[in-house]
Protein backbone atom coordinates (compact mmCIF):
# COMPACT_ATOMS: atom_id res chain seq x y z
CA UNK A 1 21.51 4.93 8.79
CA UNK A 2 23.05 7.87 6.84
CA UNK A 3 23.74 7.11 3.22
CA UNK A 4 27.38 6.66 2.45
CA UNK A 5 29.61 9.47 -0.10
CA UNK A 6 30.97 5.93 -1.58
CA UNK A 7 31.16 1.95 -2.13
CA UNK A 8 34.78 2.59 0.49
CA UNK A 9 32.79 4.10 2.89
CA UNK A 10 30.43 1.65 2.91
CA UNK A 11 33.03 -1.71 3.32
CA UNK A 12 35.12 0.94 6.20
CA UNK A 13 32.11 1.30 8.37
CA UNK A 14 30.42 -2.03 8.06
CA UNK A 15 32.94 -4.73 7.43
CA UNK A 16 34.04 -4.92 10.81
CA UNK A 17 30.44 -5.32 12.39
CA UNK A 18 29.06 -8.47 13.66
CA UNK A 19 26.00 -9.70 11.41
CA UNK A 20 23.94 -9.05 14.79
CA UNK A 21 24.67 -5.58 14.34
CA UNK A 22 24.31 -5.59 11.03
CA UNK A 23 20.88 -7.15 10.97
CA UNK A 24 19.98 -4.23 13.32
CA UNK A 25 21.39 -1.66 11.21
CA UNK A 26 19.43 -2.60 8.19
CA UNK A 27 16.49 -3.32 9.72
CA UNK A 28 16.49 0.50 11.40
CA UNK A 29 17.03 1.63 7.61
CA UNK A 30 13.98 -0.69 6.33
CA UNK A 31 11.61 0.40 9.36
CA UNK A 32 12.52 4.20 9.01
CA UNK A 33 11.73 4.01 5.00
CA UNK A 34 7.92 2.00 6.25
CA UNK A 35 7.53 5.60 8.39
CA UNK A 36 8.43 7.33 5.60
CA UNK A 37 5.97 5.69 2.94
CA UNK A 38 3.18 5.74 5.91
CA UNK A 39 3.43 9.23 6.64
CA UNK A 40 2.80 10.26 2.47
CA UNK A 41 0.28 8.08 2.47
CA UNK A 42 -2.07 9.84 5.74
CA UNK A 43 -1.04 12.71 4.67
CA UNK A 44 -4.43 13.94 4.06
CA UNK A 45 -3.39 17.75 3.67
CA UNK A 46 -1.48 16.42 -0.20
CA UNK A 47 -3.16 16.73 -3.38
CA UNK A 48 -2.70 13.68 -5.53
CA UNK A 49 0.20 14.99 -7.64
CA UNK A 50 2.02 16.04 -4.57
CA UNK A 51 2.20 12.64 -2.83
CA UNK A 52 3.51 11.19 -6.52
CA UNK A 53 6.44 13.38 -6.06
CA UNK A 54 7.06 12.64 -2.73
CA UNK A 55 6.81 8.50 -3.57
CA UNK A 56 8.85 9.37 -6.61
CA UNK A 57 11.23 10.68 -4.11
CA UNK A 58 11.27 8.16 -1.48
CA UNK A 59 11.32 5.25 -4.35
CA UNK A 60 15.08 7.63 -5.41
CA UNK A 61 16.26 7.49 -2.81
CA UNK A 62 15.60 3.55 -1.82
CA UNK A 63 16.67 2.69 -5.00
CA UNK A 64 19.93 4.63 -4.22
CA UNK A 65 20.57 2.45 -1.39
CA UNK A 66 20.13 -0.77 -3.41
CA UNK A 67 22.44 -0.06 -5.63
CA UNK A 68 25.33 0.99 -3.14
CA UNK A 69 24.15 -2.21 -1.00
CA UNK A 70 24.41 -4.29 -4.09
CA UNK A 71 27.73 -3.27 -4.60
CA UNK A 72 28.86 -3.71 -1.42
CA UNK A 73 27.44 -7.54 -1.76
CA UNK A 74 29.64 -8.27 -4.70
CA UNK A 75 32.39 -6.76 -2.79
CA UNK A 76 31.71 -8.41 0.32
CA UNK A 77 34.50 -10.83 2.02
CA UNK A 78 32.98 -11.38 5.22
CA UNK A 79 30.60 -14.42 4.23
CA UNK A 80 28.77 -14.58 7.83
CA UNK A 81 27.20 -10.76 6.15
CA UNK A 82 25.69 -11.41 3.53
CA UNK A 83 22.61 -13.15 4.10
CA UNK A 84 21.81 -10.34 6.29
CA UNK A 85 22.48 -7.48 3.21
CA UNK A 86 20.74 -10.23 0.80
CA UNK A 87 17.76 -10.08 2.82
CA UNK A 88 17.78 -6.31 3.28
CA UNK A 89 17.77 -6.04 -0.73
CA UNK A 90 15.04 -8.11 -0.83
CA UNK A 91 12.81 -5.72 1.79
CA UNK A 92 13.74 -2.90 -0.42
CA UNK A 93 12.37 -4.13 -3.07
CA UNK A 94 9.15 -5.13 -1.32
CA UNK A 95 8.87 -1.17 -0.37
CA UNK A 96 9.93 -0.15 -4.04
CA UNK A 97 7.12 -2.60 -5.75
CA UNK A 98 4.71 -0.94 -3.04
CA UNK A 99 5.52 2.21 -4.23
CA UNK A 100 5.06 1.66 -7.82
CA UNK A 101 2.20 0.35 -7.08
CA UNK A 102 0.69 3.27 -5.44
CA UNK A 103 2.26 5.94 -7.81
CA UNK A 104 0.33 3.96 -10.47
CA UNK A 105 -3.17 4.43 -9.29
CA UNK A 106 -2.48 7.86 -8.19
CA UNK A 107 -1.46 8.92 -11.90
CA UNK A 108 -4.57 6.71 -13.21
CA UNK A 109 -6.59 9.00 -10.74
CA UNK A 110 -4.55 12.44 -12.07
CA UNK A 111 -5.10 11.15 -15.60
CA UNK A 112 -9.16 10.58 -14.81
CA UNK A 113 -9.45 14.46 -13.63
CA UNK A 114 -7.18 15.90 -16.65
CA UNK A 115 -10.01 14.45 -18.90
CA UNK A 116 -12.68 15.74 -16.89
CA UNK A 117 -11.55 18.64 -17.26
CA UNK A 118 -10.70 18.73 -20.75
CA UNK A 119 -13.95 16.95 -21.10
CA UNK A 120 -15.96 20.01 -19.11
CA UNK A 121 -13.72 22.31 -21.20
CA UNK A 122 -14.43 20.72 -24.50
CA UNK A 123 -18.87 21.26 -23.56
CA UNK A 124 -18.32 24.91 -22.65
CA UNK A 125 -16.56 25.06 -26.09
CA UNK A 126 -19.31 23.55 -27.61
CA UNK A 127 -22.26 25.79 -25.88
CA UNK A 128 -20.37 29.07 -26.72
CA UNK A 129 -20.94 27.39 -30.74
CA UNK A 130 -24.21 26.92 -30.84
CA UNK A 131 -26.41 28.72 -33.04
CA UNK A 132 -28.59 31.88 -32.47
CA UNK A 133 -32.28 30.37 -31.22
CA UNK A 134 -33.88 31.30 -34.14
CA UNK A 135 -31.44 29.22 -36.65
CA UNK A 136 -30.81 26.17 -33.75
CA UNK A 137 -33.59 22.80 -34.27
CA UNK A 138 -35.49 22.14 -30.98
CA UNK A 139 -33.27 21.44 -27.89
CA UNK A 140 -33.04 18.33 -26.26
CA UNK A 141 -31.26 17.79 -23.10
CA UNK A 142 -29.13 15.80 -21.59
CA UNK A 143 -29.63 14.25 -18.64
CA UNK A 144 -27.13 15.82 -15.84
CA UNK A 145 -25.39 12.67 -14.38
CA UNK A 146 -24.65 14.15 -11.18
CA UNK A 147 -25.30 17.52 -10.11
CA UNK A 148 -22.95 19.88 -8.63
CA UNK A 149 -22.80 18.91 -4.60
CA UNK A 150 -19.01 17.50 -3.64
CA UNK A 151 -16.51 19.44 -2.95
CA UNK A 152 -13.77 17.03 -4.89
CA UNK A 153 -14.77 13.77 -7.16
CA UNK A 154 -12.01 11.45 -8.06
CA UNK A 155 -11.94 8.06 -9.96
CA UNK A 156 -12.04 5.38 -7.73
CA UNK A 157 -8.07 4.13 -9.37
CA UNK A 158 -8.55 0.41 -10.81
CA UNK A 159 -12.25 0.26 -9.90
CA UNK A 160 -13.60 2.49 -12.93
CA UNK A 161 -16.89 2.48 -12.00
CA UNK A 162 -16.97 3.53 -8.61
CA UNK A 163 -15.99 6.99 -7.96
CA UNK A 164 -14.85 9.39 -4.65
CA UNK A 165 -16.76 12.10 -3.46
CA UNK A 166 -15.83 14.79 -0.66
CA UNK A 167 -18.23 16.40 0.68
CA UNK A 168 -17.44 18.43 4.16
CA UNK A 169 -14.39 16.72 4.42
CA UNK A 170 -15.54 13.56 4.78
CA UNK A 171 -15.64 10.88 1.96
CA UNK A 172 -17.71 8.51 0.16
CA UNK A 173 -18.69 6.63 -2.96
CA UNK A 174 -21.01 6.76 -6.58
CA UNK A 175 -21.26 4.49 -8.80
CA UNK A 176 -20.50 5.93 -12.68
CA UNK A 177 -23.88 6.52 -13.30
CA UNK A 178 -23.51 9.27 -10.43
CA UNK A 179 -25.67 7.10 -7.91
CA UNK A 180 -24.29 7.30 -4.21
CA UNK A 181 -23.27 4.40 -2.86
CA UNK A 182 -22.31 5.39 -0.08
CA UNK A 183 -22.79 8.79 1.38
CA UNK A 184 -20.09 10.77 2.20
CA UNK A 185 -19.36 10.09 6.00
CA UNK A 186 -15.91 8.59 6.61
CA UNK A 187 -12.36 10.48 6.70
CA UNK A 188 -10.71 8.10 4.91
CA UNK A 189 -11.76 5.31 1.47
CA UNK A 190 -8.96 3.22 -0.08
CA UNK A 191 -7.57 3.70 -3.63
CA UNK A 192 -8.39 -0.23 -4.93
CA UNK A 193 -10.97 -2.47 -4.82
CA UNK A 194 -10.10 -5.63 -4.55
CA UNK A 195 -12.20 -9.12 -3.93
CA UNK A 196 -14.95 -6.56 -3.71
CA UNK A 197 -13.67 -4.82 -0.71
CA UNK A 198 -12.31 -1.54 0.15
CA UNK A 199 -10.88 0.21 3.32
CA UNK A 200 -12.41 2.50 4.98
CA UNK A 201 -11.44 4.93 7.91
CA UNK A 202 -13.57 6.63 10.57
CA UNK A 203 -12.19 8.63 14.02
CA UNK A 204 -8.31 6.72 13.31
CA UNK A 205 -10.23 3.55 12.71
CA UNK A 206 -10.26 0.72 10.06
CA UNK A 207 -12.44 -1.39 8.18
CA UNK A 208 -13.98 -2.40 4.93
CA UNK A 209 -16.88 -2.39 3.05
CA UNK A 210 -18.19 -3.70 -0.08
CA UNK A 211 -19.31 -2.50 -3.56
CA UNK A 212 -23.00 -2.09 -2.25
CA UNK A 213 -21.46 -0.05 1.00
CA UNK A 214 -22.21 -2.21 3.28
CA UNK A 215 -19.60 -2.48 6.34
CA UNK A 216 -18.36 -5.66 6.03
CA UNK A 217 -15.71 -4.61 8.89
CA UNK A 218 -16.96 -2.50 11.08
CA UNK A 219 -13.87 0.75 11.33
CA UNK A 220 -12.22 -0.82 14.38
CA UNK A 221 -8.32 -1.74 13.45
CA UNK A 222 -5.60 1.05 13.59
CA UNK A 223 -4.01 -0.21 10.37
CA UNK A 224 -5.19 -2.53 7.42
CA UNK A 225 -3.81 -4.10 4.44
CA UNK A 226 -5.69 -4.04 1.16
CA UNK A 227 -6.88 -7.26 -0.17
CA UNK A 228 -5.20 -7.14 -3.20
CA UNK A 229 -1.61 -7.60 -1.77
CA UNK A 230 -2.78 -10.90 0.31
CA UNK A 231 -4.05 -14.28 -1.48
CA UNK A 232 -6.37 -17.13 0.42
CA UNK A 233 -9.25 -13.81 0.71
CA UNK A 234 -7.49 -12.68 4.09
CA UNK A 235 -5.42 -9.80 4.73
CA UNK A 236 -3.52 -8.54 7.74
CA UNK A 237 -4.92 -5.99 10.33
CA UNK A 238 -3.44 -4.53 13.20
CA UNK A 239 -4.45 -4.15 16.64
CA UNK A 240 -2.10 -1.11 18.80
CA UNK A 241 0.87 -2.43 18.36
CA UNK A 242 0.48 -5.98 17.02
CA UNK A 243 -0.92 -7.63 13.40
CA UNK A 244 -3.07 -10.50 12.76
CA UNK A 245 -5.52 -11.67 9.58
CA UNK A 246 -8.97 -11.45 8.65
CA UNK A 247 -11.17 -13.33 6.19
CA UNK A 248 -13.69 -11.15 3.53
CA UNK A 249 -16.58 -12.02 6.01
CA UNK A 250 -14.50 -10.02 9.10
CA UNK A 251 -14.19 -13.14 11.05
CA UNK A 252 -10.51 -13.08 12.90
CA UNK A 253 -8.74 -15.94 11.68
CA UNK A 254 -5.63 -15.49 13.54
CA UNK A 255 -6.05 -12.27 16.47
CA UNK A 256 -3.74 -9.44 16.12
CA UNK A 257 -0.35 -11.54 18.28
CA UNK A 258 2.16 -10.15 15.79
CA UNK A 259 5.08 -7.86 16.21
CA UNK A 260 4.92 -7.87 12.39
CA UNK A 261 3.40 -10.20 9.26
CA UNK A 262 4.15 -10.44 5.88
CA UNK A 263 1.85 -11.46 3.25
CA UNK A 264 0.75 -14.90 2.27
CA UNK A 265 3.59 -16.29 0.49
CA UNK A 266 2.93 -19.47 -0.39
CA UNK A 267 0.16 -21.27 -2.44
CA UNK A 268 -1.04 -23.29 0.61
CA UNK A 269 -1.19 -20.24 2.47
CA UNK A 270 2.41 -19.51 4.73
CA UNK A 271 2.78 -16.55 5.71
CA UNK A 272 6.03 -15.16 7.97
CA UNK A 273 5.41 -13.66 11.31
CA UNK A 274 7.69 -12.03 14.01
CA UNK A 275 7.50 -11.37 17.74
CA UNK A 276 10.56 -10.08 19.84
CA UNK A 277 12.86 -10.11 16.71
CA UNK A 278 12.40 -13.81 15.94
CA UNK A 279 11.24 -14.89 12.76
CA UNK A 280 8.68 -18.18 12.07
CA UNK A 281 5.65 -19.59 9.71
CA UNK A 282 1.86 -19.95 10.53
CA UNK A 283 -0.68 -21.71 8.00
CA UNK A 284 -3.84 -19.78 7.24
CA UNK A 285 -5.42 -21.01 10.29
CA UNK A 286 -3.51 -19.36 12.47
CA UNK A 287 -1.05 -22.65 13.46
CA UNK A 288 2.43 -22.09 14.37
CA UNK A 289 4.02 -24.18 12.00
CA UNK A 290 7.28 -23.36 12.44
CA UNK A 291 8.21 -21.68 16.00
CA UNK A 292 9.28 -18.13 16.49
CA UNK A 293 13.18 -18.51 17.11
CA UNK A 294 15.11 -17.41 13.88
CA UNK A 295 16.71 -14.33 12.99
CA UNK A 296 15.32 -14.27 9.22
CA UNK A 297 13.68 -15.96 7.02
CA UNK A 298 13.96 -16.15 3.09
CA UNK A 299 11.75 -17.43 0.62
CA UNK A 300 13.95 -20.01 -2.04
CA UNK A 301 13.75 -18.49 -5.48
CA UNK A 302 13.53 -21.75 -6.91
CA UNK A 303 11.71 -23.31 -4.61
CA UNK A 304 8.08 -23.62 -2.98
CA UNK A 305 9.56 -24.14 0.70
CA UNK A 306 12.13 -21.91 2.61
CA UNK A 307 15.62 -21.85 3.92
CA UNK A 308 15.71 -20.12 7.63
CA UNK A 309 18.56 -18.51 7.36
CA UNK A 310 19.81 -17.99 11.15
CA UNK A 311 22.51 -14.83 11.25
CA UNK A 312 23.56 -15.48 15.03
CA UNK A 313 24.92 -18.19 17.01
């Protein structure tokens, strides 16, 4: 959807739409700002600092749209609408929070190199002052941590001691003491380690492994969620086109069925699932237990349960 010069613009174009074509609308906008975060994030050819921008951006620009959506909710008349925008607020601030959350470890990571480098900086500094070797006591050396063999080493975000490599274009992982943990031989390694697993990518391919770098997954998904952003030690995986869960062990607790999933959003383990635009709960085991026939569902702010909130007939 195009943004809008103004609030009036915004009430002329959509108070005369249906909430079906609303809903559509909105969900266009939410699904083209998903391909927008996605593409930053493969984006293997951008430096760290480069892909902050470009989130930094993106999050702009969302937020933007909140606020004249906002807006229009206060000003809205048309009462049939504004579930529909209410909802649409709350996906934007699902993509905003995912955002921060990945501008954060990607400045923890810029912040790691700056004091490697002012670190390497400050020993070069202190060489260059050393005495003359007739005036300087006996030498002893330090033990070199890790010698000079990848081509880039970053911190490994909120896991500070594990540690990328590149080497050959192709990634791996050491622990702080500059053992390899695993050698460098996948395209792609998550930022976070979480529940003592981290993504990994091989030939367009997803899995995870653990802190020892064993492949707890084999790569074998075309998409995966980290762990940290699901509860009940699953997290959602996708299949071509459709989503399902996984357990820590890699067992397939409910096979990749889903147009789309959200997270686990309840304590007992709900989580919202959607096939052919219609909205409806399974239980961690996979159990439909509420069928696939509404138009939306929203979680009650003050309340454990949910309100299906049904924008049609």
């Amino acid at each position: 959807m195009p943004p809008f010069d103004s609030l009036k613009q915004v009430v002329i174009q959509l108070a005369a739409i249906t909430p079906d074509e609303l809903h559509v609308q909105l969900s266009q906008t939410v699904t083209k700002y998903e391909g927008e975060i996605k593409n930053i994030s493969q984006d293997k050819s951008l430096e760290p600092s480069a892909k902050v921008a470009k989130y930094k951006g993106l999050k702009d620009r969302i937020n933007e749209t909140k606020t004249r959506y906002t807006a229009y909710l206060q000003s809205l008349k048309f009462e049939e609408n504004k579930p529909t925008v209410r909802n649409f607020l709350g996906e934007l601030d699902k993509l905003t929070k995912s955002l921060d959350a990945q501008i954060s470890v990607l400045e923890q990571n810029l912040q790691a190199a700056q004091a490697l480098v002012r670190q390497a900086s400050s020993a070069k500094t202190a060489e260059a002052l050393q005495p003359s070797p007739a005036l300087a006591p006996p030498e002893v050396s330090a033990p070199e941590v890790v010698k000079p063999q990848y081509d880039y080493v970053e911190d490994g975000g909120s896991s500070s001691d594990i540690i990328r490599v590149r080497k050959d274009g192709k990634w791996g992982l050491i622990d702080e003491r500059g053992k390899e943990i695993v050698k460098p031989q996948y395209d792609d390694i998550g930022w976070i380690f979480s529940k003592n697993r981290i993504k990994v990518e091989r030939d367009g391919k997803w899995g995870f492994i653990d802190k020892k770098g064993r492949e707890i997954v084999k790569p074998q998904y075309d998409d995966v969620a980290d762990f940290m952003f699901e509860v009940e030690d699953m997290t959602s995986v996708k299949r071509g086109s459709k989503w399902g869960f996984i357990n820590k062990e890699g067992k397939e607790v409910v096979k990749p069925k889903y147009d789309h999933v959200e997270s686990f959003i309840t304590r007992d383990g709900t989580v919202c699932v959607k096939n052919n635009g219609k909205w409806g709960l399974i239980n961690k085991e996979g159990e439909e237990i509420v069928p696939l026939e509404y138009d939306s569902i929203e979680e009650l702010k003050d309340s454990r349960s949910f309100l299906d909130k049904i924008f049609g007939d």
